[in-house]
PDB file of N, CA and C in Angstrom:
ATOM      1  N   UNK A   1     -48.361   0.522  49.236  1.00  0.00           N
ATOM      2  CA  UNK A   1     -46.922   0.614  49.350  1.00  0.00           C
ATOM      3  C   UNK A   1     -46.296  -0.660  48.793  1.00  0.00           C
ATOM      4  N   UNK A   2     -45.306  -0.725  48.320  1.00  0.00           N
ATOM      5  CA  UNK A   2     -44.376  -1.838  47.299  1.00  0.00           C
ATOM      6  C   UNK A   2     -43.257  -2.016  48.577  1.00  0.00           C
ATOM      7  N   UNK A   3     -43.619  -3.344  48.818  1.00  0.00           N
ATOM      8  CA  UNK A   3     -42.351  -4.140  49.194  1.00  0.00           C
ATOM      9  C   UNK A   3     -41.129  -5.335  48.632  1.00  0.00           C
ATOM     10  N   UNK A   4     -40.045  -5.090  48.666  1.00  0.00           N
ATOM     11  CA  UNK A   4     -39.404  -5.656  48.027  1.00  0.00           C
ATOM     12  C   UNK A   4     -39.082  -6.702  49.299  1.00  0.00           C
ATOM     13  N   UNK A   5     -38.862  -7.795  48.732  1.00  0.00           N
ATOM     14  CA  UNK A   5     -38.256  -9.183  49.693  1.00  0.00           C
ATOM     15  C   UNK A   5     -37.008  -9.926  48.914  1.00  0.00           C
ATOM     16  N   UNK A   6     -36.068 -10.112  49.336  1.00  0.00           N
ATOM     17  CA  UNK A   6     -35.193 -10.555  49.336  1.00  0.00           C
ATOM     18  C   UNK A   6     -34.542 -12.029  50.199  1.00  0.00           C
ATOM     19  N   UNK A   7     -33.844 -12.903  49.903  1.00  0.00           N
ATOM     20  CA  UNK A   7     -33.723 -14.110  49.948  1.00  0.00           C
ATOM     21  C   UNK A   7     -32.438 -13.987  50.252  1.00  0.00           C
ATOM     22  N   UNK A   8     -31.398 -14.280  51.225  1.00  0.00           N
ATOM     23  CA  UNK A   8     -29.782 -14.442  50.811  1.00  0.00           C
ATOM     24  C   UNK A   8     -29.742 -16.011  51.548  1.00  0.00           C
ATOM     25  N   UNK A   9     -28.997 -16.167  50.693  1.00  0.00           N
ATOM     26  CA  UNK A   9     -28.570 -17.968  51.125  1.00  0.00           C
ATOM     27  C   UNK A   9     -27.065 -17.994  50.804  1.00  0.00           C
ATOM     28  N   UNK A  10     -26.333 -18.910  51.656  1.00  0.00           N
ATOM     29  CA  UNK A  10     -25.002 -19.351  51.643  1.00  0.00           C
ATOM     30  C   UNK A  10     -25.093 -20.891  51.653  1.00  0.00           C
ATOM     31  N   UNK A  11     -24.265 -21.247  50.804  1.00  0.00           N
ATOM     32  CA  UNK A  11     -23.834 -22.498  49.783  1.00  0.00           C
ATOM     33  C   UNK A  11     -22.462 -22.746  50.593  1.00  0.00           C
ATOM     34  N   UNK A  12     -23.080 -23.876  50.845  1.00  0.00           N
ATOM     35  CA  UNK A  12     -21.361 -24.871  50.968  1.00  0.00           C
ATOM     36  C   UNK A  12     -21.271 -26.025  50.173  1.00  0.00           C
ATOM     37  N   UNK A  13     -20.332 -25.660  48.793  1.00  0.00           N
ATOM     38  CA  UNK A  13     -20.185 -26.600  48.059  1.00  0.00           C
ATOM     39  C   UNK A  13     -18.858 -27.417  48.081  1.00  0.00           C
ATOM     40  N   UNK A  14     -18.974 -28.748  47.693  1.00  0.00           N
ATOM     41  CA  UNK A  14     -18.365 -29.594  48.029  1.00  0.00           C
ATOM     42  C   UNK A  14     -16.825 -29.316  47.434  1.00  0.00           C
ATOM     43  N   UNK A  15     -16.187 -30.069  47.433  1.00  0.00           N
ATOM     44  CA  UNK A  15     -14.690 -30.012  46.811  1.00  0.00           C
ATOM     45  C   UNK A  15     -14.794 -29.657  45.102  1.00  0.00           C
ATOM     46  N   UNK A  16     -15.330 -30.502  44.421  1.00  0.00           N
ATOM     47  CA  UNK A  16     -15.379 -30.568  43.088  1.00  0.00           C
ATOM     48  C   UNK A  16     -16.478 -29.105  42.727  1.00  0.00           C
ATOM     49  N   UNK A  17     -17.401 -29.053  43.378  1.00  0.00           N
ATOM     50  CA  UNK A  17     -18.058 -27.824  42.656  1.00  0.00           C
ATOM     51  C   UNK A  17     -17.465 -26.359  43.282  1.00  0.00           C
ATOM     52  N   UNK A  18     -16.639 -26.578  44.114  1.00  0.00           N
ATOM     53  CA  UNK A  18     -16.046 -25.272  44.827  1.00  0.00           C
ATOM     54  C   UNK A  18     -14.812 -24.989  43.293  1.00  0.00           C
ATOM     55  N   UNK A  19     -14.105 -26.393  43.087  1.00  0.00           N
ATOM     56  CA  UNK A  19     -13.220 -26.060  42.093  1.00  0.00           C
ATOM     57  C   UNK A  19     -13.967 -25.478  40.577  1.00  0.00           C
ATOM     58  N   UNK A  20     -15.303 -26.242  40.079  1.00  0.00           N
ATOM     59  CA  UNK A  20     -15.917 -25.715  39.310  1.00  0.00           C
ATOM     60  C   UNK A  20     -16.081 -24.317  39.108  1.00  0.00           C
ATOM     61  N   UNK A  21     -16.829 -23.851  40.069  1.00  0.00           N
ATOM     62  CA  UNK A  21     -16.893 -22.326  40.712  1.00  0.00           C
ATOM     63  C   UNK A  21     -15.903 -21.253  39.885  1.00  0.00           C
ATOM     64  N   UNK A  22     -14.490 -21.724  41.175  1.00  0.00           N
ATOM     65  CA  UNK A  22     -13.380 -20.864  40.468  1.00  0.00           C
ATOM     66  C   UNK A  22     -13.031 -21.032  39.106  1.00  0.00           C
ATOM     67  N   UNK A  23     -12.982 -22.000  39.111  1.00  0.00           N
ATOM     68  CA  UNK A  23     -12.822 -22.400  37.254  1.00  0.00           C
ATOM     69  C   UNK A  23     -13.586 -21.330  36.163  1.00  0.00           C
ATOM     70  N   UNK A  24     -15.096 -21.296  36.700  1.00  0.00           N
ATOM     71  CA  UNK A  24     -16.100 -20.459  35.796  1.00  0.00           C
ATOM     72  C   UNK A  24     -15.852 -19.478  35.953  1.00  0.00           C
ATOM     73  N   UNK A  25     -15.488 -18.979  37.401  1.00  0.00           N
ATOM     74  CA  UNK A  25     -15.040 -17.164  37.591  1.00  0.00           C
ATOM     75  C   UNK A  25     -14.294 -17.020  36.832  1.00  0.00           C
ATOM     76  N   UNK A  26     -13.033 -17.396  37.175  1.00  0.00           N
ATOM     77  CA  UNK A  26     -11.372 -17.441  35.970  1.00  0.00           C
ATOM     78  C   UNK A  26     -11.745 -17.215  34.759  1.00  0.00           C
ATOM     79  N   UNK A  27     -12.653 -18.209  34.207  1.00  0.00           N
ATOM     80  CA  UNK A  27     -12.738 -18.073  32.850  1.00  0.00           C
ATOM     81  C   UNK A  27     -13.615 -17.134  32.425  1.00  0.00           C
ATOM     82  N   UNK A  28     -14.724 -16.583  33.322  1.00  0.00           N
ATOM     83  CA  UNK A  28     -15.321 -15.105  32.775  1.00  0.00           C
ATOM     84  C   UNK A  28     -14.411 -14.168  32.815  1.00  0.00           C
ATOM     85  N   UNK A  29     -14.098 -14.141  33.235  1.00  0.00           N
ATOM     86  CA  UNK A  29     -13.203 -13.128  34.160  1.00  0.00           C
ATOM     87  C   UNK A  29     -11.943 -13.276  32.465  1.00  0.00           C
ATOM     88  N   UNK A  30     -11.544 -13.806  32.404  1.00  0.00           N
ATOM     89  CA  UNK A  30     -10.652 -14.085  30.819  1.00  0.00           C
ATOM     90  C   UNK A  30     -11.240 -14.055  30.017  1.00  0.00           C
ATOM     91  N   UNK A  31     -12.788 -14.204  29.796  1.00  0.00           N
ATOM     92  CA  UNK A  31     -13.183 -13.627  28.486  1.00  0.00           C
ATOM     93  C   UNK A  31     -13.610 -12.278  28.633  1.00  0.00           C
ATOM     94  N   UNK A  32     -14.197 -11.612  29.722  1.00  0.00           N
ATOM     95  CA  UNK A  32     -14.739 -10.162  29.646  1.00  0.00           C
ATOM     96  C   UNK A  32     -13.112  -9.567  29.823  1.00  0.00           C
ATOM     97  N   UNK A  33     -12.587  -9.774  29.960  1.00  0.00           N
ATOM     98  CA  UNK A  33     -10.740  -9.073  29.899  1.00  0.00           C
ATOM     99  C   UNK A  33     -10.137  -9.061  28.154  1.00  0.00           C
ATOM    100  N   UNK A  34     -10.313 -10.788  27.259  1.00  0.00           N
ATOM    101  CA  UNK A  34      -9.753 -10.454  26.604  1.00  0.00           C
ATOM    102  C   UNK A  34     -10.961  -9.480  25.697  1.00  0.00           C
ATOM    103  N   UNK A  35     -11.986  -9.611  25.465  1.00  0.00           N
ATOM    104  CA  UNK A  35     -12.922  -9.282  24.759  1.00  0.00           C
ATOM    105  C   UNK A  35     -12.840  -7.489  25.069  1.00  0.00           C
ATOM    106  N   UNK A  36     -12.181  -6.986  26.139  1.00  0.00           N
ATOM    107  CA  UNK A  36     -12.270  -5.924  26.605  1.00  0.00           C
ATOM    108  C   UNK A  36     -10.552  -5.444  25.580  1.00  0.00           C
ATOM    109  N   UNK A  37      -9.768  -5.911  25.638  1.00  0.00           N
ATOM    110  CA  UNK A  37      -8.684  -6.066  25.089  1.00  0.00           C
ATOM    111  C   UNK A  37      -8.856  -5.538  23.378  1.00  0.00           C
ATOM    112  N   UNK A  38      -9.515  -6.633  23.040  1.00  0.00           N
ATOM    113  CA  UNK A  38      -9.722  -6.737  21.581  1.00  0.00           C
ATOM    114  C   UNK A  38     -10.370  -5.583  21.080  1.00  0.00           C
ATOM    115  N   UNK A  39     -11.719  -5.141  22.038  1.00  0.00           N
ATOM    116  CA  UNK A  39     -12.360  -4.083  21.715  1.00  0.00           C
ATOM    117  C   UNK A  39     -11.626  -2.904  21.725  1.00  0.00           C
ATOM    118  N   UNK A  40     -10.333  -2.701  22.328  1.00  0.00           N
ATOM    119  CA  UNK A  40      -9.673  -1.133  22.787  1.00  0.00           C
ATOM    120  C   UNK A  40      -8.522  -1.459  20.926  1.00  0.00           C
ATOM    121  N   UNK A  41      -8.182  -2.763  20.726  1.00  0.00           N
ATOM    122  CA  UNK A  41      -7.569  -2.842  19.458  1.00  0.00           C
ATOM    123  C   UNK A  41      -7.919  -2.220  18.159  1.00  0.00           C
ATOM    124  N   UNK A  42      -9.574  -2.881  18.416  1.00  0.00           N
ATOM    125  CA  UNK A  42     -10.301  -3.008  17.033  1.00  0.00           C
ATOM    126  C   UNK A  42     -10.346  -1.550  17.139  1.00  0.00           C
ATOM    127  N   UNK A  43     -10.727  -0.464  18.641  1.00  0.00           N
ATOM    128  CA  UNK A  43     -10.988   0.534  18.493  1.00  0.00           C
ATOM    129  C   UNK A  43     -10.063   1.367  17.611  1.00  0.00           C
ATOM    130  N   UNK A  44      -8.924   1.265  18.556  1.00  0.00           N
ATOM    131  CA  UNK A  44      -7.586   1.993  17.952  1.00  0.00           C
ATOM    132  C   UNK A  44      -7.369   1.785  16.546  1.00  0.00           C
ATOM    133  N   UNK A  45      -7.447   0.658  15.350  1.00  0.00           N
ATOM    134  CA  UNK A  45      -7.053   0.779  14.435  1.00  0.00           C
ATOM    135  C   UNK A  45      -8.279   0.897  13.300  1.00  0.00           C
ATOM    136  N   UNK A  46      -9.506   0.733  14.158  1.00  0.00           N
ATOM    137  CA  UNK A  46     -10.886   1.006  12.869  1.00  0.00           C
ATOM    138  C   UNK A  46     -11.428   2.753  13.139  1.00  0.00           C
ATOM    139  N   UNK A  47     -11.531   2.893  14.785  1.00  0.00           N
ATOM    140  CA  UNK A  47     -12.261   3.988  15.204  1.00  0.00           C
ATOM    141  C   UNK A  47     -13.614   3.576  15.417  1.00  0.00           C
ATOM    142  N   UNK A  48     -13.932   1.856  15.303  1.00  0.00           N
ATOM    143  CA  UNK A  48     -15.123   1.507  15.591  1.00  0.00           C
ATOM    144  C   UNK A  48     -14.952   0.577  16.827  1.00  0.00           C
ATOM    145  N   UNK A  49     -15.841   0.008  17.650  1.00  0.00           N
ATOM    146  CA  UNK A  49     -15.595  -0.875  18.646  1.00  0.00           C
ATOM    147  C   UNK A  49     -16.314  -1.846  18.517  1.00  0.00           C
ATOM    148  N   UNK A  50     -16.426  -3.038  18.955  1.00  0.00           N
ATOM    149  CA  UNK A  50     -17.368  -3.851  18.756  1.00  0.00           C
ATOM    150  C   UNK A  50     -18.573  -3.819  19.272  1.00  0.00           C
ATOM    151  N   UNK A  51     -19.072  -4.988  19.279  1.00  0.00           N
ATOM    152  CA  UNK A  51     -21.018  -5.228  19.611  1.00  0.00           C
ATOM    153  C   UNK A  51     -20.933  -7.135  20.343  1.00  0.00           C
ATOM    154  N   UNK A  52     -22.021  -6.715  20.964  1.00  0.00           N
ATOM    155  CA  UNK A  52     -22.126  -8.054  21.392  1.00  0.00           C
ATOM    156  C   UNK A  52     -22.000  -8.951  20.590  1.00  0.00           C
ATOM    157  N   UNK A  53     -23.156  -8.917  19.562  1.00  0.00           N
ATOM    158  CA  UNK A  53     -23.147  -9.800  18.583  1.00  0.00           C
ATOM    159  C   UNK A  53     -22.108 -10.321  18.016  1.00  0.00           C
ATOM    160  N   UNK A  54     -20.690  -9.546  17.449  1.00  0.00           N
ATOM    161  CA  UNK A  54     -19.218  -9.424  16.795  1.00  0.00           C
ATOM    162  C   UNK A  54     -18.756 -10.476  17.890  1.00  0.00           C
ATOM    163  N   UNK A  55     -18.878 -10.023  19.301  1.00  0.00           N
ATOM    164  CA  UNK A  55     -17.958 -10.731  20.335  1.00  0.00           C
ATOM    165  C   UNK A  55     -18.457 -11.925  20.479  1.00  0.00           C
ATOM    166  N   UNK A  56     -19.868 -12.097  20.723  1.00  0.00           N
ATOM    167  CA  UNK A  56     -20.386 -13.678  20.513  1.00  0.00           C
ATOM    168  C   UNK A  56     -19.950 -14.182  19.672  1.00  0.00           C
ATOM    169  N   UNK A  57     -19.766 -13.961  18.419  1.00  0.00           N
ATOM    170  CA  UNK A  57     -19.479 -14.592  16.999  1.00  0.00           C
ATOM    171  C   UNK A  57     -18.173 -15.319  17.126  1.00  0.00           C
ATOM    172  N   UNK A  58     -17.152 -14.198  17.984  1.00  0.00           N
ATOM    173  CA  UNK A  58     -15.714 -15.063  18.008  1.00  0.00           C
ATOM    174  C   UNK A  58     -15.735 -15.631  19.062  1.00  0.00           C
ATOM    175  N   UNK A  59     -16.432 -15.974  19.879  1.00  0.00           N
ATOM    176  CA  UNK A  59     -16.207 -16.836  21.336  1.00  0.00           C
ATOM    177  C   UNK A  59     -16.327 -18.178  21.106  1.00  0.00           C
ATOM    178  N   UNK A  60     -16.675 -18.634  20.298  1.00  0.00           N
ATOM    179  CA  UNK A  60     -16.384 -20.385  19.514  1.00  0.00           C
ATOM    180  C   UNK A  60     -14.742 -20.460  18.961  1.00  0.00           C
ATOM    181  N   UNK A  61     -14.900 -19.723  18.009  1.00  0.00           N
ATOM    182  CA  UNK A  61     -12.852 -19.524  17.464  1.00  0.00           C
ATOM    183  C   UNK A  61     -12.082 -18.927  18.834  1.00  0.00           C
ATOM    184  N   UNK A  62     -12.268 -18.991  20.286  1.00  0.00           N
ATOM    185  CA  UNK A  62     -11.694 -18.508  20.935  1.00  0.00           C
ATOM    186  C   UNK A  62     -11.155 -19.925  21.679  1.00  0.00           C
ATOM    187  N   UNK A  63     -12.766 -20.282  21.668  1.00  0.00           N
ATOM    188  CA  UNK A  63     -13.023 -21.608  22.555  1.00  0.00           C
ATOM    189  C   UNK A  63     -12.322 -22.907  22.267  1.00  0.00           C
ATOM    190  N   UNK A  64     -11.975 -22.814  20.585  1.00  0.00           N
ATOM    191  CA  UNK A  64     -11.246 -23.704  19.591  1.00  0.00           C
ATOM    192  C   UNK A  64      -9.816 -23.719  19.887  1.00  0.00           C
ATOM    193  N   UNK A  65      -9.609 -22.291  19.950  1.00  0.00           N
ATOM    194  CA  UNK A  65      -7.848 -22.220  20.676  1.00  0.00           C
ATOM    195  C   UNK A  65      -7.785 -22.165  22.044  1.00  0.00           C
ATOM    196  N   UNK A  66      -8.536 -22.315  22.974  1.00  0.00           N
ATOM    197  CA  UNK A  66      -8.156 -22.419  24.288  1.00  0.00           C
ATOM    198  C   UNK A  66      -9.358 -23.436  24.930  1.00  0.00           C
ATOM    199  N   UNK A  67      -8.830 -24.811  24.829  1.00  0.00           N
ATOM    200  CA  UNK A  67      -9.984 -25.553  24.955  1.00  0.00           C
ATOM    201  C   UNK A  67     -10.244 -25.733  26.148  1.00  0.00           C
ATOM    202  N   UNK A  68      -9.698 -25.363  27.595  1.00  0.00           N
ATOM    203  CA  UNK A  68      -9.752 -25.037  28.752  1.00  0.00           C
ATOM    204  C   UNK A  68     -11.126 -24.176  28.996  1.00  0.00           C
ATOM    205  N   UNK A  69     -11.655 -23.351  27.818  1.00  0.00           N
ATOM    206  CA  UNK A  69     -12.898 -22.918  28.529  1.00  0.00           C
ATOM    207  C   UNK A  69     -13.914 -23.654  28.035  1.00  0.00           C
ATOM    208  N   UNK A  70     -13.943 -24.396  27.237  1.00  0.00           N
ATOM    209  CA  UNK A  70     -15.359 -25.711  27.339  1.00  0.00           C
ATOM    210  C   UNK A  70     -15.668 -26.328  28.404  1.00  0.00           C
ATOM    211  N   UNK A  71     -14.619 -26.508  29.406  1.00  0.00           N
ATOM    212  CA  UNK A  71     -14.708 -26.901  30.370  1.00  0.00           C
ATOM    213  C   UNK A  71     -15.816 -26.102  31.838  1.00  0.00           C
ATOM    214  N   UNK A  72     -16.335 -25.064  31.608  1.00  0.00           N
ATOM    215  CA  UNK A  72     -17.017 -24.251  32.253  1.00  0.00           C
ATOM    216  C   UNK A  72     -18.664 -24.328  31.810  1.00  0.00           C
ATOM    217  N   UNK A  73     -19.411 -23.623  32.092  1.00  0.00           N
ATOM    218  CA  UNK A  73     -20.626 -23.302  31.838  1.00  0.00           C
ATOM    219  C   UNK A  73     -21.027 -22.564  30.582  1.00  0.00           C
ATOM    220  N   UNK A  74     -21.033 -22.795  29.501  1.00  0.00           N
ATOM    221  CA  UNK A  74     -21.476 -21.701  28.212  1.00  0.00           C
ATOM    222  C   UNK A  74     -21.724 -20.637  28.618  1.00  0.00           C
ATOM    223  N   UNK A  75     -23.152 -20.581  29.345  1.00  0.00           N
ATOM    224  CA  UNK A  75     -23.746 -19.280  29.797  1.00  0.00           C
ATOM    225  C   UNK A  75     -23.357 -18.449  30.672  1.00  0.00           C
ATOM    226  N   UNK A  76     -22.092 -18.904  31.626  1.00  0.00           N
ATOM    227  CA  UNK A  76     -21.155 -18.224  31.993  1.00  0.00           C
ATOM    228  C   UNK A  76     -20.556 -16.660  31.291  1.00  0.00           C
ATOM    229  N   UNK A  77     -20.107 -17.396  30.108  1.00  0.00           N
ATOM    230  CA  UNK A  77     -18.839 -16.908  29.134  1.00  0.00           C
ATOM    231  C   UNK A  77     -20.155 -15.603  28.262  1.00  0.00           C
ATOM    232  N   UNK A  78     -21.204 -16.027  27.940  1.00  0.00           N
ATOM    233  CA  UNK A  78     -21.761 -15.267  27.376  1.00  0.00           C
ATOM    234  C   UNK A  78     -22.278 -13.691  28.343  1.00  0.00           C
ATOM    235  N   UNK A  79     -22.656 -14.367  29.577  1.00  0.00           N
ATOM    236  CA  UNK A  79     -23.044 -13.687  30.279  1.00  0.00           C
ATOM    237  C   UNK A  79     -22.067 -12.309  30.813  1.00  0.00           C
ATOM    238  N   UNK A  80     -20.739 -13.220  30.560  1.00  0.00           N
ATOM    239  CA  UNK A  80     -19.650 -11.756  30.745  1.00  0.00           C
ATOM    240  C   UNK A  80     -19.420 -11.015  29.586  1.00  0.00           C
ATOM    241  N   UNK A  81     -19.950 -11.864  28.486  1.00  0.00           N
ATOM    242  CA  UNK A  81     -19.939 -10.129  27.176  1.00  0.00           C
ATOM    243  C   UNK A  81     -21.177  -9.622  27.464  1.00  0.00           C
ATOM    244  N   UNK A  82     -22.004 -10.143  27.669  1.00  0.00           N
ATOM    245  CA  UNK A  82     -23.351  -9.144  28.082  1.00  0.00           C
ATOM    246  C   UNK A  82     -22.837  -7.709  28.566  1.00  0.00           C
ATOM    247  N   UNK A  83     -22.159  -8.316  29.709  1.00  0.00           N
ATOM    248  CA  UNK A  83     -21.574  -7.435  30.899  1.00  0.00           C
ATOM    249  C   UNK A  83     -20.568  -6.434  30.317  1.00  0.00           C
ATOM    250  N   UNK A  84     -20.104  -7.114  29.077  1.00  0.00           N
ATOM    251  CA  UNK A  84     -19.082  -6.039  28.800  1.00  0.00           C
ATOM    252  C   UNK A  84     -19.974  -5.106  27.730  1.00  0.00           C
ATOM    253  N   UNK A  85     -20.606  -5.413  27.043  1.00  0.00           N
ATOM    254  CA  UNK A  85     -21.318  -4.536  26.162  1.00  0.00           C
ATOM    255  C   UNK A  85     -22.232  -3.945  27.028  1.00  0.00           C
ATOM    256  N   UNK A  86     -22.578  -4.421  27.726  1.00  0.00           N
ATOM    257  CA  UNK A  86     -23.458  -3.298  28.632  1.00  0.00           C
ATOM    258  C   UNK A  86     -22.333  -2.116  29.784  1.00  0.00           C
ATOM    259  N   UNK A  87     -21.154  -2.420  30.181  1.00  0.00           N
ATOM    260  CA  UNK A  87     -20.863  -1.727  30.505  1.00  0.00           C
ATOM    261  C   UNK A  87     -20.013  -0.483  29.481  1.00  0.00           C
ATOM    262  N   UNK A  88     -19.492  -0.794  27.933  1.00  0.00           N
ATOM    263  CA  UNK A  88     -19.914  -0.141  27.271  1.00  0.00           C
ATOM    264  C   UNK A  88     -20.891   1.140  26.619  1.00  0.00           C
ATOM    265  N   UNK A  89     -22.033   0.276  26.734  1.00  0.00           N
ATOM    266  CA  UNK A  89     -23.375   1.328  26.842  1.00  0.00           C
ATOM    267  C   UNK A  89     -23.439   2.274  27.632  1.00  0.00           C
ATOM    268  N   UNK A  90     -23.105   1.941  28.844  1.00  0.00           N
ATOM    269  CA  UNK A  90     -23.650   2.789  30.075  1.00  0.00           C
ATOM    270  C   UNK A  90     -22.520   3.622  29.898  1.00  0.00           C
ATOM    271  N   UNK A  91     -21.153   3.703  29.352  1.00  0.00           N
ATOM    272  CA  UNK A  91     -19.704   4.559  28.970  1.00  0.00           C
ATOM    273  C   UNK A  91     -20.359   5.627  28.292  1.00  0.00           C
ATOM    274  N   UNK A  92     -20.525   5.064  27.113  1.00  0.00           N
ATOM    275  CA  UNK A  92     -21.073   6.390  26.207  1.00  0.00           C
ATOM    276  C   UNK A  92     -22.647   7.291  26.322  1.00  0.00           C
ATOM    277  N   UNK A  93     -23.130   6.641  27.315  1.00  0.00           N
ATOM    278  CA  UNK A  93     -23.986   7.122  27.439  1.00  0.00           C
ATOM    279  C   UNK A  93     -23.776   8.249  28.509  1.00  0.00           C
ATOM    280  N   UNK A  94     -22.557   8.250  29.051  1.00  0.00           N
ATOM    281  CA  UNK A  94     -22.215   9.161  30.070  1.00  0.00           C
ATOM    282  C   UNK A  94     -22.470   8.834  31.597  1.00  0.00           C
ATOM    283  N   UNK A  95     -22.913   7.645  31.797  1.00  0.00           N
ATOM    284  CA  UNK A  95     -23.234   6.979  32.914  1.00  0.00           C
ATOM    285  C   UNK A  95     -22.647   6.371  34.001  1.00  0.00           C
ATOM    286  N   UNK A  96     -21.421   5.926  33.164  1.00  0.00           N
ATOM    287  CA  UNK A  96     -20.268   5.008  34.100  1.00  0.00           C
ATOM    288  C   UNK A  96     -19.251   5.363  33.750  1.00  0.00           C
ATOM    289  N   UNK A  97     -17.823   5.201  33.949  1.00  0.00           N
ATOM    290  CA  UNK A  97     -16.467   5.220  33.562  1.00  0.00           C
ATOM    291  C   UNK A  97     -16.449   4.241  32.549  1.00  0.00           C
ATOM    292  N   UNK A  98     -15.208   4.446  32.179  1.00  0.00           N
ATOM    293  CA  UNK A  98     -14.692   3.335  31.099  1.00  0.00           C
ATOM    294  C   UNK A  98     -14.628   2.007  31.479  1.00  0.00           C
ATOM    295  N   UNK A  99     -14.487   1.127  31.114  1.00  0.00           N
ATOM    296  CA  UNK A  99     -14.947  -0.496  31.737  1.00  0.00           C
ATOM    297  C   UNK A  99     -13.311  -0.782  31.517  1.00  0.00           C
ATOM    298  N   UNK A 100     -12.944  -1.543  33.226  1.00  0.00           N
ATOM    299  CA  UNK A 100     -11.549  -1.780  33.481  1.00  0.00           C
ATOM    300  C   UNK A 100     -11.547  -3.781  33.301  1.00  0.00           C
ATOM    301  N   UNK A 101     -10.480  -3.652  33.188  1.00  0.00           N
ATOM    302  CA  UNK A 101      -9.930  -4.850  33.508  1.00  0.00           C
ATOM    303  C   UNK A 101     -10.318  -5.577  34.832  1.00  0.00           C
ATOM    304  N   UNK A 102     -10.754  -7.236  34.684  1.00  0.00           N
ATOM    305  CA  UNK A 102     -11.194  -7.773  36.220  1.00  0.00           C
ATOM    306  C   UNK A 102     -10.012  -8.226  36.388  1.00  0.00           C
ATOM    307  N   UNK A 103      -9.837  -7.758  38.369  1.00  0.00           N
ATOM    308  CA  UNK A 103      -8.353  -8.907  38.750  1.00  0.00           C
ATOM    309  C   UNK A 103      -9.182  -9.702  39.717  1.00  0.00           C
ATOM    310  N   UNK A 104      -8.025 -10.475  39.430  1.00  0.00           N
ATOM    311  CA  UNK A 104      -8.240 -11.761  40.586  1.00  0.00           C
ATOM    312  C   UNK A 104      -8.585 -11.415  41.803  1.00  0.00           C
ATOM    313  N   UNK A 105      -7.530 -10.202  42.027  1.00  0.00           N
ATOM    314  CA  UNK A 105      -7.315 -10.019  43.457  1.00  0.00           C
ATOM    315  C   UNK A 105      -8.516  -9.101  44.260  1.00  0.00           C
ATOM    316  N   UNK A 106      -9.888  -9.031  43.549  1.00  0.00           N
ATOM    317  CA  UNK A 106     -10.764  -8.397  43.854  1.00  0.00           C
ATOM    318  C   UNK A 106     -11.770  -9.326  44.889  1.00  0.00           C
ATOM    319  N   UNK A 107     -12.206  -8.818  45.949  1.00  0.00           N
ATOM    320  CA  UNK A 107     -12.485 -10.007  46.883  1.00  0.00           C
ATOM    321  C   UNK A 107     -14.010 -10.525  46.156  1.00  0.00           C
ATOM    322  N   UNK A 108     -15.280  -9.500  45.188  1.00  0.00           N
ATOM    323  CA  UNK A 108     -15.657  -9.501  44.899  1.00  0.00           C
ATOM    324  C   UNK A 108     -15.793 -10.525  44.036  1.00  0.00           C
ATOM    325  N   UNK A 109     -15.476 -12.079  43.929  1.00  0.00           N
ATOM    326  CA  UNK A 109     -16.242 -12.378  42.394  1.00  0.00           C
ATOM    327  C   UNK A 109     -16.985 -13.480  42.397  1.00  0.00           C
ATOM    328  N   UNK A 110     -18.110 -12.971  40.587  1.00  0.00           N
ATOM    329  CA  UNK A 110     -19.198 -13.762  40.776  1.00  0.00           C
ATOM    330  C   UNK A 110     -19.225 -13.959  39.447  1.00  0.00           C
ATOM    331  N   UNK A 111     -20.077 -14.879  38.753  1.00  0.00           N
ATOM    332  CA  UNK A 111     -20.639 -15.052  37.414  1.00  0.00           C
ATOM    333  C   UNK A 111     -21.890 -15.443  38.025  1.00  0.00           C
ATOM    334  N   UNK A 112     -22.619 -15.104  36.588  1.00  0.00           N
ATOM    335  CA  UNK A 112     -23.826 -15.320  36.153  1.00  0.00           C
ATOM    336  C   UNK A 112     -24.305 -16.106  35.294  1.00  0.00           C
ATOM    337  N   UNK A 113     -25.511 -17.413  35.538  1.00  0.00           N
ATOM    338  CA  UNK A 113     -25.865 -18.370  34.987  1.00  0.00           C
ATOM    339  C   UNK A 113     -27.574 -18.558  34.664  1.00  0.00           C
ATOM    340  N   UNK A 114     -27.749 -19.216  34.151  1.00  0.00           N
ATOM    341  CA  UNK A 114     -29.617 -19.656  33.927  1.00  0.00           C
ATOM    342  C   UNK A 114     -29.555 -20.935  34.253  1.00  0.00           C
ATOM    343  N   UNK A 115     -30.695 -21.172  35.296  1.00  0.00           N
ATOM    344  CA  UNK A 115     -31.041 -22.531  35.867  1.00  0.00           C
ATOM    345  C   UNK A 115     -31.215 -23.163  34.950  1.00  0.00           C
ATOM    346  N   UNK A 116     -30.321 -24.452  34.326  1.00  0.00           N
ATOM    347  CA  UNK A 116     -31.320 -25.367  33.284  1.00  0.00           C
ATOM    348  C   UNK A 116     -31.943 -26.333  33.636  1.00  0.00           C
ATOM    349  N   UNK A 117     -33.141 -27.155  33.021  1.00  0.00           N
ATOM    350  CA  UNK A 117     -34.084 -27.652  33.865  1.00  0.00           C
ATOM    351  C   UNK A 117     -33.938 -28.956  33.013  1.00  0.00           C
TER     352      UNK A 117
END
């Protein structure tokens, strides 16, 4: 028989990394929105949508005009187009709904990072 184990831990982070935190949410949270944005544009006027790859490509020329998100985690920002091209996938594949807009006001939020060593 296969057992799964699981770990939950709660973090109390200090002043400065609590602000970090929100900072990185905010700013995923603004790139999987505008990137979600752009994709319903590009859709409407090509009939094509984008790809991860396309959306990675402009997240430097994004980063150039809004220099507020250098300030976060890289792997943050990437990790929410993942999220958006994968929730994409799972659209047309008939799997999920259409991929909405994140609000703030969702009690839910998290990003995703890689330990660097």
């Amino acid at each position: 028989m296969l057992v799964h184990k699981a770990y939950k831990f709660r973090l109390y982070p200090t002043q400065e990394q609590a602000i970090l935190i929100h900072q990185t949410i905010g700013c995923s949270r603004f790139v999987f929105n505008h990137f979600l944005s752009t994709w319903d544009d590009t859709y409407q006027e090509t009939g094509k949508g984008l790809s991860y790859g396309k959306c990675s490509a402009r997240l430097p020329a994004l980063k150039a005009d809004l220099p507020w998100l250098k300030e976060v985690n890289s792997i943050a920002l990437q990790s929410s187009l993942k999220n958006l091209a994968n929730a994409f996938d799972r659209f047309f594949q008939e799997q999920s709904n259409y991929p909405h807009f994140k609000s703030k006001n969702n009690q839910v939020q998290s990003y995703t990072t890689k330990h660097k060593q």
